[in-house]
PDB file of N, CA and C in Angstrom:
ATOM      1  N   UNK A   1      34.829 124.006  59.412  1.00  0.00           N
ATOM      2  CA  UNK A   1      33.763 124.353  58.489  1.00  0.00           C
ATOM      3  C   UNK A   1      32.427 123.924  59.103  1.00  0.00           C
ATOM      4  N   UNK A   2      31.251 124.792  59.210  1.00  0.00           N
ATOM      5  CA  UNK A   2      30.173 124.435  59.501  1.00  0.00           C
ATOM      6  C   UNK A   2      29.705 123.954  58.641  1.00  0.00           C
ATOM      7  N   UNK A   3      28.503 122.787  58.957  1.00  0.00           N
ATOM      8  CA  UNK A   3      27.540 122.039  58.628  1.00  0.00           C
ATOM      9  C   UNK A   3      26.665 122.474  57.494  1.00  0.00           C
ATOM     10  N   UNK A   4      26.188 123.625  58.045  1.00  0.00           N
ATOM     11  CA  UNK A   4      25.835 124.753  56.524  1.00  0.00           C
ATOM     12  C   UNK A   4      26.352 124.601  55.377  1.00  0.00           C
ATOM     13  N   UNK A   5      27.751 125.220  55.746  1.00  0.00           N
ATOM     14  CA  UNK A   5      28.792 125.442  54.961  1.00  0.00           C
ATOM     15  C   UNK A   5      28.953 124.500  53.653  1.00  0.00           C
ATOM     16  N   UNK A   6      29.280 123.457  54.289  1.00  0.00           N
ATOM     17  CA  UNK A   6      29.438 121.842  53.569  1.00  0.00           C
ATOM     18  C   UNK A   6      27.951 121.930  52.304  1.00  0.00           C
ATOM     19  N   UNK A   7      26.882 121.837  53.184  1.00  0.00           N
ATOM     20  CA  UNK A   7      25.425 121.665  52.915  1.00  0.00           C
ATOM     21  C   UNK A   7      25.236 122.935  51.333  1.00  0.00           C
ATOM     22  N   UNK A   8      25.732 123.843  51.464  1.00  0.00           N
ATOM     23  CA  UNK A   8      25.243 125.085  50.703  1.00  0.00           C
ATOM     24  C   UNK A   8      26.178 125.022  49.721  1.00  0.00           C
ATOM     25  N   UNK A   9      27.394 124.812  49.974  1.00  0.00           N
ATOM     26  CA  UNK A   9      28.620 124.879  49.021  1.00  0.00           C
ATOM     27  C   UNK A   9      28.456 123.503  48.024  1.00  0.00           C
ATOM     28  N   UNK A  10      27.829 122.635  48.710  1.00  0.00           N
ATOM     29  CA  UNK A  10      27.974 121.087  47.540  1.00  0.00           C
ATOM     30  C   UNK A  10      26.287 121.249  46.973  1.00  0.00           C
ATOM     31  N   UNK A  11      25.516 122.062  47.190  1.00  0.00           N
ATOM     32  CA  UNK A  11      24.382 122.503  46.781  1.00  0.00           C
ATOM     33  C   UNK A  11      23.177 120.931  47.210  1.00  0.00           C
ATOM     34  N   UNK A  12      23.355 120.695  48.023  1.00  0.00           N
ATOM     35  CA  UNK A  12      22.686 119.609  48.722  1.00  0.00           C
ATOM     36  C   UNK A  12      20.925 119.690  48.850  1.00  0.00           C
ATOM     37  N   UNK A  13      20.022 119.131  48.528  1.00  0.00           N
ATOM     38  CA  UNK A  13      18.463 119.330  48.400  1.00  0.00           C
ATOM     39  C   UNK A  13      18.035 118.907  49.565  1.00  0.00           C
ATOM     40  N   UNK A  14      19.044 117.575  49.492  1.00  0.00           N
ATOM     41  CA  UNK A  14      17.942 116.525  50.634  1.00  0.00           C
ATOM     42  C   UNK A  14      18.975 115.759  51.100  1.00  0.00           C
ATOM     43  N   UNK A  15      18.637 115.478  52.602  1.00  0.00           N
ATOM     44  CA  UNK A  15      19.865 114.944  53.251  1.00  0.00           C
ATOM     45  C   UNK A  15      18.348 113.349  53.944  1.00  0.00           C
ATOM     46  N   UNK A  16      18.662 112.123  53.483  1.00  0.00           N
ATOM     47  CA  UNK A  16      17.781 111.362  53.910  1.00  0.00           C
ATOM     48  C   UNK A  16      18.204 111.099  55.034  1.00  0.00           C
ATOM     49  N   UNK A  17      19.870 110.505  55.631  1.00  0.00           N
ATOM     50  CA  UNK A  17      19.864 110.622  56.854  1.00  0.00           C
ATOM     51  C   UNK A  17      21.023 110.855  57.667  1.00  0.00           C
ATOM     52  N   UNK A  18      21.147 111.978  58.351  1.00  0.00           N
ATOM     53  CA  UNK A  18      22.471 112.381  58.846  1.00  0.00           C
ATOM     54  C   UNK A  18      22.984 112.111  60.160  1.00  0.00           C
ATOM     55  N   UNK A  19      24.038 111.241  59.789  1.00  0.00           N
ATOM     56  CA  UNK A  19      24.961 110.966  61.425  1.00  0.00           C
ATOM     57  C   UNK A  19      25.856 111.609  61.684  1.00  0.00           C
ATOM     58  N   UNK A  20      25.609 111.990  63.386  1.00  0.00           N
ATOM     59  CA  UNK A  20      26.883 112.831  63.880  1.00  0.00           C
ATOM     60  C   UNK A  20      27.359 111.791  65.146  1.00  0.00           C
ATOM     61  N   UNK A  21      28.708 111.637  64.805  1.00  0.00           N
ATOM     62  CA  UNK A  21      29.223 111.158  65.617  1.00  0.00           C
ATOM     63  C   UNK A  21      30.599 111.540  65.861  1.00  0.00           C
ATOM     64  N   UNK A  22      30.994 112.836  66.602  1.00  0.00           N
ATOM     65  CA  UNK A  22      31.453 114.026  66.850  1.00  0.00           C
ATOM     66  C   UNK A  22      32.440 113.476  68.510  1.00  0.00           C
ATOM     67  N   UNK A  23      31.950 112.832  69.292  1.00  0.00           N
ATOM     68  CA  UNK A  23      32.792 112.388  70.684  1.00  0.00           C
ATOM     69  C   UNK A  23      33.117 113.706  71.135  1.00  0.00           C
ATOM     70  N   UNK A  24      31.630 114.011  71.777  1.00  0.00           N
ATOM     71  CA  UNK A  24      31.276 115.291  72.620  1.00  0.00           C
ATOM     72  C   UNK A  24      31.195 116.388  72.040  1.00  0.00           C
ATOM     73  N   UNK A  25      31.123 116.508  70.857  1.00  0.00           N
ATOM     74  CA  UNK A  25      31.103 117.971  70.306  1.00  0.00           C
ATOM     75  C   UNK A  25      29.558 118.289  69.580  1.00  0.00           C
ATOM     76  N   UNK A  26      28.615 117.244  69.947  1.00  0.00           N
ATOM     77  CA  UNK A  26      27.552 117.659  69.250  1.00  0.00           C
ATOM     78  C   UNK A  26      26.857 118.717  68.995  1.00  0.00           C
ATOM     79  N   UNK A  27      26.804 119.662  70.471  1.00  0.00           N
ATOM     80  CA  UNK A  27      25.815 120.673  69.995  1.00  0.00           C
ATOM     81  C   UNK A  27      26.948 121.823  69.572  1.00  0.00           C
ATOM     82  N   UNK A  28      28.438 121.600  69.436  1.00  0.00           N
ATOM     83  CA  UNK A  28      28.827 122.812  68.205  1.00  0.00           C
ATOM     84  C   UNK A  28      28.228 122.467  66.744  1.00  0.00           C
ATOM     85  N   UNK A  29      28.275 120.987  66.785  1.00  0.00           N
ATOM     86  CA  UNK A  29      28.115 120.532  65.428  1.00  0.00           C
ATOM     87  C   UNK A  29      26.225 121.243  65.139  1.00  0.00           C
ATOM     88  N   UNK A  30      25.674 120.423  65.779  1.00  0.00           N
ATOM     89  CA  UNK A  30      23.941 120.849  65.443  1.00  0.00           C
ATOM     90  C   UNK A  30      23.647 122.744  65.437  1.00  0.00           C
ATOM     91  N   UNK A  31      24.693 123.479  66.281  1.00  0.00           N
ATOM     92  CA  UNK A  31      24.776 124.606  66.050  1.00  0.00           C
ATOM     93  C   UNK A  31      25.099 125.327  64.606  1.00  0.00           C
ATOM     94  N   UNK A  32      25.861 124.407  63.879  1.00  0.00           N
ATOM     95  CA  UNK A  32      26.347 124.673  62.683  1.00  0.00           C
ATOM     96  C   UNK A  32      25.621 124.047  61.455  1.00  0.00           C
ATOM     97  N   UNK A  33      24.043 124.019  61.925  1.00  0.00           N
ATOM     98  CA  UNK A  33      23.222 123.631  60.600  1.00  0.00           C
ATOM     99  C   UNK A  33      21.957 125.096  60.810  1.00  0.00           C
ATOM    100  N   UNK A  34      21.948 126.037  59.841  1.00  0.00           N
ATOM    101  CA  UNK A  34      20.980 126.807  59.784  1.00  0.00           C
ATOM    102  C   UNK A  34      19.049 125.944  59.567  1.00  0.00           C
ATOM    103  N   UNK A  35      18.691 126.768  60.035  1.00  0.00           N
ATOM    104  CA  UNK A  35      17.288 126.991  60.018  1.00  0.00           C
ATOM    105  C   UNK A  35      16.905 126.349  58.326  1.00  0.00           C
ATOM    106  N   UNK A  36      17.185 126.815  57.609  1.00  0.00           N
ATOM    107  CA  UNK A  36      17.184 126.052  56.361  1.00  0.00           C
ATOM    108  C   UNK A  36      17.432 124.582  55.446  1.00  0.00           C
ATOM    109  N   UNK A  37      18.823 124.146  56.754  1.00  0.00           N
ATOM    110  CA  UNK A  37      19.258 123.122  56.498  1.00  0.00           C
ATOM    111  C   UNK A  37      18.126 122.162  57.119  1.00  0.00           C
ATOM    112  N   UNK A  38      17.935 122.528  58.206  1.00  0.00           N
ATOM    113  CA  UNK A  38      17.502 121.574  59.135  1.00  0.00           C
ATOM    114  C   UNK A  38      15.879 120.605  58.299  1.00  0.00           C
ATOM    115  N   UNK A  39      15.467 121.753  57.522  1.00  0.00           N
ATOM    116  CA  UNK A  39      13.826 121.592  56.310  1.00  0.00           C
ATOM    117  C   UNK A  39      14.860 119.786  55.511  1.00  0.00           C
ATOM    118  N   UNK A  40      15.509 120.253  54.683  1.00  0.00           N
ATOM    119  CA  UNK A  40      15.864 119.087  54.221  1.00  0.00           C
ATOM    120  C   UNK A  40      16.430 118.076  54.664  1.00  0.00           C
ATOM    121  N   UNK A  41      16.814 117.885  55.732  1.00  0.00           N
ATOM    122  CA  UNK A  41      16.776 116.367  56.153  1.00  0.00           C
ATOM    123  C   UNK A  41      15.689 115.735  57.068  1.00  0.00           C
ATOM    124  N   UNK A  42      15.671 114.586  56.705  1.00  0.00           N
ATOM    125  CA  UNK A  42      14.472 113.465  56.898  1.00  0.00           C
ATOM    126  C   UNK A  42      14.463 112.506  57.754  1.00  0.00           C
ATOM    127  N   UNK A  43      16.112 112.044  58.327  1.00  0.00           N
ATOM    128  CA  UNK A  43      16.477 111.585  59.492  1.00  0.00           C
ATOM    129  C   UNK A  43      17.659 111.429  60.019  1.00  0.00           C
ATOM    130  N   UNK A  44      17.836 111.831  61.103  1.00  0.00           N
ATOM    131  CA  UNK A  44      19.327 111.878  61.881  1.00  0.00           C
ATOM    132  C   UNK A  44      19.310 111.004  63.388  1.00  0.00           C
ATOM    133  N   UNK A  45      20.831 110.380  62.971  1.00  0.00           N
ATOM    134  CA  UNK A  45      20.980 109.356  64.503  1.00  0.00           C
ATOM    135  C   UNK A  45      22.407 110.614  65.093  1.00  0.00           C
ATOM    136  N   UNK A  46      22.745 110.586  66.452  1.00  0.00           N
ATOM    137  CA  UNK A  46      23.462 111.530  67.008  1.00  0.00           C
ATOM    138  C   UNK A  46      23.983 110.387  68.073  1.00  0.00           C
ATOM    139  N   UNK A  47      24.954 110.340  67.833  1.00  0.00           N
ATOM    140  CA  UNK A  47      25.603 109.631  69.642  1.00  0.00           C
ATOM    141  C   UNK A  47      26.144 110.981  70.451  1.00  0.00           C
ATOM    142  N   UNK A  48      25.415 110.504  71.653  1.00  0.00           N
ATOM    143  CA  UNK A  48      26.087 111.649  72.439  1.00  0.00           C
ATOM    144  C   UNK A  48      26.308 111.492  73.771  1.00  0.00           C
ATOM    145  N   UNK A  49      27.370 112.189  74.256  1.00  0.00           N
ATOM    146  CA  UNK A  49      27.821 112.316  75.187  1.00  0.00           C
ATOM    147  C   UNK A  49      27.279 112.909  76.563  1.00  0.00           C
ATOM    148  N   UNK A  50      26.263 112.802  77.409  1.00  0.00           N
ATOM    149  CA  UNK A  50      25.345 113.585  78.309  1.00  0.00           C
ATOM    150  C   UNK A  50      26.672 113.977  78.861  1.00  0.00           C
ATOM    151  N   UNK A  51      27.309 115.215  78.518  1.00  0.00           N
ATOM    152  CA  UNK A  51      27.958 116.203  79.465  1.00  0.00           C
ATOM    153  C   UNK A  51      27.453 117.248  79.044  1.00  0.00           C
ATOM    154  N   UNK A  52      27.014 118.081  80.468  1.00  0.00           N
ATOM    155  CA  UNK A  52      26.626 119.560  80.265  1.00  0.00           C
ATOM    156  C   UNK A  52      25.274 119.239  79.674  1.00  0.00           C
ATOM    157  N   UNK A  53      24.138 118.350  80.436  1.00  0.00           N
ATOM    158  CA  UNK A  53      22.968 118.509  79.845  1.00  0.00           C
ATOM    159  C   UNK A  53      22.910 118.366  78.136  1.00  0.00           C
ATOM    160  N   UNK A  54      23.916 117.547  77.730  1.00  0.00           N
ATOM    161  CA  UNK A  54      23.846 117.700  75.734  1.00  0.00           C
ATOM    162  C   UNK A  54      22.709 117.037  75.372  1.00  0.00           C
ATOM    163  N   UNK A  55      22.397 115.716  76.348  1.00  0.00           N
ATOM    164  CA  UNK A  55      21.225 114.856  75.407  1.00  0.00           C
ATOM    165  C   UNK A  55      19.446 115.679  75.791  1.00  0.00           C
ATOM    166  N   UNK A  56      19.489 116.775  76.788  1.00  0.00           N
ATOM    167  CA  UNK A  56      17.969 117.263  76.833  1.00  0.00           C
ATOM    168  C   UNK A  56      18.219 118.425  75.402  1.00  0.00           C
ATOM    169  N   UNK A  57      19.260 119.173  75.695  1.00  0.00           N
ATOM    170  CA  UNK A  57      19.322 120.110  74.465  1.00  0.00           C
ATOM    171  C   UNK A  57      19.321 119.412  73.028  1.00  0.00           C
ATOM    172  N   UNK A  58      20.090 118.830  73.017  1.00  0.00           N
ATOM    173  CA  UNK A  58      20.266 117.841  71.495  1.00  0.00           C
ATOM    174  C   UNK A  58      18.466 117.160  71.073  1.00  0.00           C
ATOM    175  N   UNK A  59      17.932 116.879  72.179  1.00  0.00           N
ATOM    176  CA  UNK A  59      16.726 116.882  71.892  1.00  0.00           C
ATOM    177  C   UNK A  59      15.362 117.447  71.881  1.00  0.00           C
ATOM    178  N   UNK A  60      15.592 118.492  72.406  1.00  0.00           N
ATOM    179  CA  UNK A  60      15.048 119.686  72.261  1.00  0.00           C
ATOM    180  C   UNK A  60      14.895 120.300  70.926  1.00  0.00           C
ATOM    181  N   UNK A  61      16.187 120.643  70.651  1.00  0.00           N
ATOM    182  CA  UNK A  61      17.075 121.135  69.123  1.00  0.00           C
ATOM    183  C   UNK A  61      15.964 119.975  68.120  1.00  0.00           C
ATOM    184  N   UNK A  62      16.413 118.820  68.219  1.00  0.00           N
ATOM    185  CA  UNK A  62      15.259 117.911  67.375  1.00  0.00           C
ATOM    186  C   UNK A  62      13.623 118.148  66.852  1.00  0.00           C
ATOM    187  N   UNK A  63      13.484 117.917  68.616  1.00  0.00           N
ATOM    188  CA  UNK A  63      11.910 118.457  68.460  1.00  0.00           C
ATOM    189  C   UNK A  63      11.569 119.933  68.227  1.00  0.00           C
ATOM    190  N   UNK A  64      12.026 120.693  68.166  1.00  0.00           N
ATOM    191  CA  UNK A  64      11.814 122.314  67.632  1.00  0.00           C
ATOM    192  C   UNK A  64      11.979 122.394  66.047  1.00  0.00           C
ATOM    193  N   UNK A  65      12.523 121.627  65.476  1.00  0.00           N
ATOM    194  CA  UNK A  65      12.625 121.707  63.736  1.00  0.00           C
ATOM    195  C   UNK A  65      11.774 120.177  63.694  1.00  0.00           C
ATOM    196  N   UNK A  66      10.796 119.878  64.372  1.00  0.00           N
ATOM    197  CA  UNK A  66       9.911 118.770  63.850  1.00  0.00           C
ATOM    198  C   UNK A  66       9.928 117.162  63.689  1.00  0.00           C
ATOM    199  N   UNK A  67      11.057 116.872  64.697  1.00  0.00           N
ATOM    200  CA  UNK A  67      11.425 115.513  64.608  1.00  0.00           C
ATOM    201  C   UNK A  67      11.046 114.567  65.499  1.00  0.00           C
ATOM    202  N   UNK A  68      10.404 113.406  65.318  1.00  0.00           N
ATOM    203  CA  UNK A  68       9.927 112.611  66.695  1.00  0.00           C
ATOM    204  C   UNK A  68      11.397 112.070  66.631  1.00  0.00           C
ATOM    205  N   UNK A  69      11.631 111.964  67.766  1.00  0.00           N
ATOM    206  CA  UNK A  69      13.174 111.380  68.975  1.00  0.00           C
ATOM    207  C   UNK A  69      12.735 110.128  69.354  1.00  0.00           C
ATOM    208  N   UNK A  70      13.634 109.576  69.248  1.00  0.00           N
ATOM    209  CA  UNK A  70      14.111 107.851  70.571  1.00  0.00           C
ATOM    210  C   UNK A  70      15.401 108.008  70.471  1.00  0.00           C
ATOM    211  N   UNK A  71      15.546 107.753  72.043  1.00  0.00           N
ATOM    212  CA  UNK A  71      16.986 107.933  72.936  1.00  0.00           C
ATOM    213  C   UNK A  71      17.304 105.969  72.953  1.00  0.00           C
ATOM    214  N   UNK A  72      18.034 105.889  72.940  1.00  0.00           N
ATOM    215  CA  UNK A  72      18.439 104.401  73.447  1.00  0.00           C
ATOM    216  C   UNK A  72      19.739 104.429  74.547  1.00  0.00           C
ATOM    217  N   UNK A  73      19.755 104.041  75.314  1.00  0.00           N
ATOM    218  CA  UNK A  73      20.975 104.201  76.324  1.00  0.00           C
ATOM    219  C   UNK A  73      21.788 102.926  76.067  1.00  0.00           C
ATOM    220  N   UNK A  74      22.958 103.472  75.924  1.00  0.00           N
ATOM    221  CA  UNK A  74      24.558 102.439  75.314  1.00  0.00           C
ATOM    222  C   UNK A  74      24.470 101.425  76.951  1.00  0.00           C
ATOM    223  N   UNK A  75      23.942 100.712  76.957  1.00  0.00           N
ATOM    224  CA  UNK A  75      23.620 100.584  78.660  1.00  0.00           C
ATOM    225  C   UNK A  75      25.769  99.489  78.961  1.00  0.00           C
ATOM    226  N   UNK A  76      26.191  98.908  77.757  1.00  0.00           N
ATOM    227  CA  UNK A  76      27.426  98.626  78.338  1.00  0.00           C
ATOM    228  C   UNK A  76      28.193 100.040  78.360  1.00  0.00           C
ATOM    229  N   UNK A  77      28.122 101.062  77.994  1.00  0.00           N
ATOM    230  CA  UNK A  77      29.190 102.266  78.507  1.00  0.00           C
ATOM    231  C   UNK A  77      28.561 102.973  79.764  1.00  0.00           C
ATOM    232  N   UNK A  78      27.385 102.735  80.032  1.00  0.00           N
ATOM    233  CA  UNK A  78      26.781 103.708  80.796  1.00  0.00           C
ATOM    234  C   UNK A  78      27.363 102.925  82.300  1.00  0.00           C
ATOM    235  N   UNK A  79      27.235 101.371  82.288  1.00  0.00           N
ATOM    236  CA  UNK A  79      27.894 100.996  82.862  1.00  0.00           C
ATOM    237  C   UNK A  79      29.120 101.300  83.745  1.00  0.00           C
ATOM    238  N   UNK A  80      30.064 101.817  83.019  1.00  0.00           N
ATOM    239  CA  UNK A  80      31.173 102.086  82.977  1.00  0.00           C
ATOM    240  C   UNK A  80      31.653 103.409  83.067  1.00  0.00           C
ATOM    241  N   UNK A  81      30.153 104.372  83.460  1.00  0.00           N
ATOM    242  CA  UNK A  81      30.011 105.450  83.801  1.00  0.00           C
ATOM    243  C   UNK A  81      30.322 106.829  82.475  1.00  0.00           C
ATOM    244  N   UNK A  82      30.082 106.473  81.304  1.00  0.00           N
ATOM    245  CA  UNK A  82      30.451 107.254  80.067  1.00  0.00           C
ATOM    246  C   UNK A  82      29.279 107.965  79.609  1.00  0.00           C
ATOM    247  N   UNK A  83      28.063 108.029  80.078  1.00  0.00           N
ATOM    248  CA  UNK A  83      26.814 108.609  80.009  1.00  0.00           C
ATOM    249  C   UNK A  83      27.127 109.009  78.334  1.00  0.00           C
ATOM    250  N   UNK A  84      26.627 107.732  77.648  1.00  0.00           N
ATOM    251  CA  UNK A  84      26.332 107.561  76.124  1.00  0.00           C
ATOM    252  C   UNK A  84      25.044 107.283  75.774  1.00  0.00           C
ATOM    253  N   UNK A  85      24.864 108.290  74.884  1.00  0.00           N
ATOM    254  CA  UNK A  85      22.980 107.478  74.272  1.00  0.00           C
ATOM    255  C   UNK A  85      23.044 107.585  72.687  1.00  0.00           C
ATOM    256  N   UNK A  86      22.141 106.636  72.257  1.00  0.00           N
ATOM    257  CA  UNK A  86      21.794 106.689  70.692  1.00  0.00           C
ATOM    258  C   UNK A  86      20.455 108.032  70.925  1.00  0.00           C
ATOM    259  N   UNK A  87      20.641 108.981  69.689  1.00  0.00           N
ATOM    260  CA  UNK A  87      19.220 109.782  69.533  1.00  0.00           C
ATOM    261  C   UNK A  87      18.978 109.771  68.268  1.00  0.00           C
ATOM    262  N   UNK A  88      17.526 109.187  68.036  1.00  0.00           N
ATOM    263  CA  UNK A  88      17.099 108.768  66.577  1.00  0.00           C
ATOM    264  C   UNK A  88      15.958 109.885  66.704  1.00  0.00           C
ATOM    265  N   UNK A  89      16.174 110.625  65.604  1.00  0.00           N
ATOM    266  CA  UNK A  89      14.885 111.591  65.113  1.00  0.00           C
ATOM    267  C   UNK A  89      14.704 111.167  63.139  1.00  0.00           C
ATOM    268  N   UNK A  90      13.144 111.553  63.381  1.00  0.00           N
ATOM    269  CA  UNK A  90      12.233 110.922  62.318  1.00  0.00           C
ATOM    270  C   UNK A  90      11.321 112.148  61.868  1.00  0.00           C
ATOM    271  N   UNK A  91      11.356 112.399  60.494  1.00  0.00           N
ATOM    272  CA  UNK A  91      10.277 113.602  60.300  1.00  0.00           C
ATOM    273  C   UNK A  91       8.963 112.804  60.545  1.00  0.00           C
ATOM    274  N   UNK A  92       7.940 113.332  60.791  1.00  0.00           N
ATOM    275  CA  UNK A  92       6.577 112.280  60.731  1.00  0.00           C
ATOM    276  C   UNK A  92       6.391 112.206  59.305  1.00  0.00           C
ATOM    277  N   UNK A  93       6.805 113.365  58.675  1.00  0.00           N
ATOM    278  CA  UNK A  93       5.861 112.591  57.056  1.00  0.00           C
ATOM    279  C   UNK A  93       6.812 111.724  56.076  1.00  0.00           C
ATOM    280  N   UNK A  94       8.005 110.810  56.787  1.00  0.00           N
ATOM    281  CA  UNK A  94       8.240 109.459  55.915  1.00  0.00           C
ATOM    282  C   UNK A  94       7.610 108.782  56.325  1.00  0.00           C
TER     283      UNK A  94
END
């Protein structure tokens, strides 16, 4: 079930802050929130997996529906070669 899906069917207004923590599947997941959804929420944290370029797109995707981003790097997995980051997006007007 997409993200939408969930969002439209439970008749949802406002999402204050949404975590995805998916273990590599993020941008099916962020794919599966329409243009509409994306207006009502106010802040989302994403762990993600940098395979296949996910953390420039995943933040891209952010900043195009209006969100200031901070990346934090998991620096004990990165270690260990798992290319993990925290991505915090913020609407500016909270």
């Amino acid at each position: 079930m997409a993200l939408a899906t969930l969002i439209n069917n439970e008749k949802i207004k406002k999402i204050d802050l949404l975590k995805i923590d998916v273990e590599g599947a993020e941008i099916e997941v962020m794919q599966g929130i329409k243009d509409t959804n994306w207006k009502i929420i106010k802040q989302i944290v994403i762990e993600v997996h940098d395979i296949q370029n996910a953390l420039q797109l995943v933040t891209q995707k952010l900043n195009s529906h209006g969100f200031m981003v901070n990346i934090e790097e998991n620096v004990a997995l990165n270690q260990a070669g798992m290319n993990h980051y925290y991505v915090y997006g913020v609407k500016p007007s909270l």
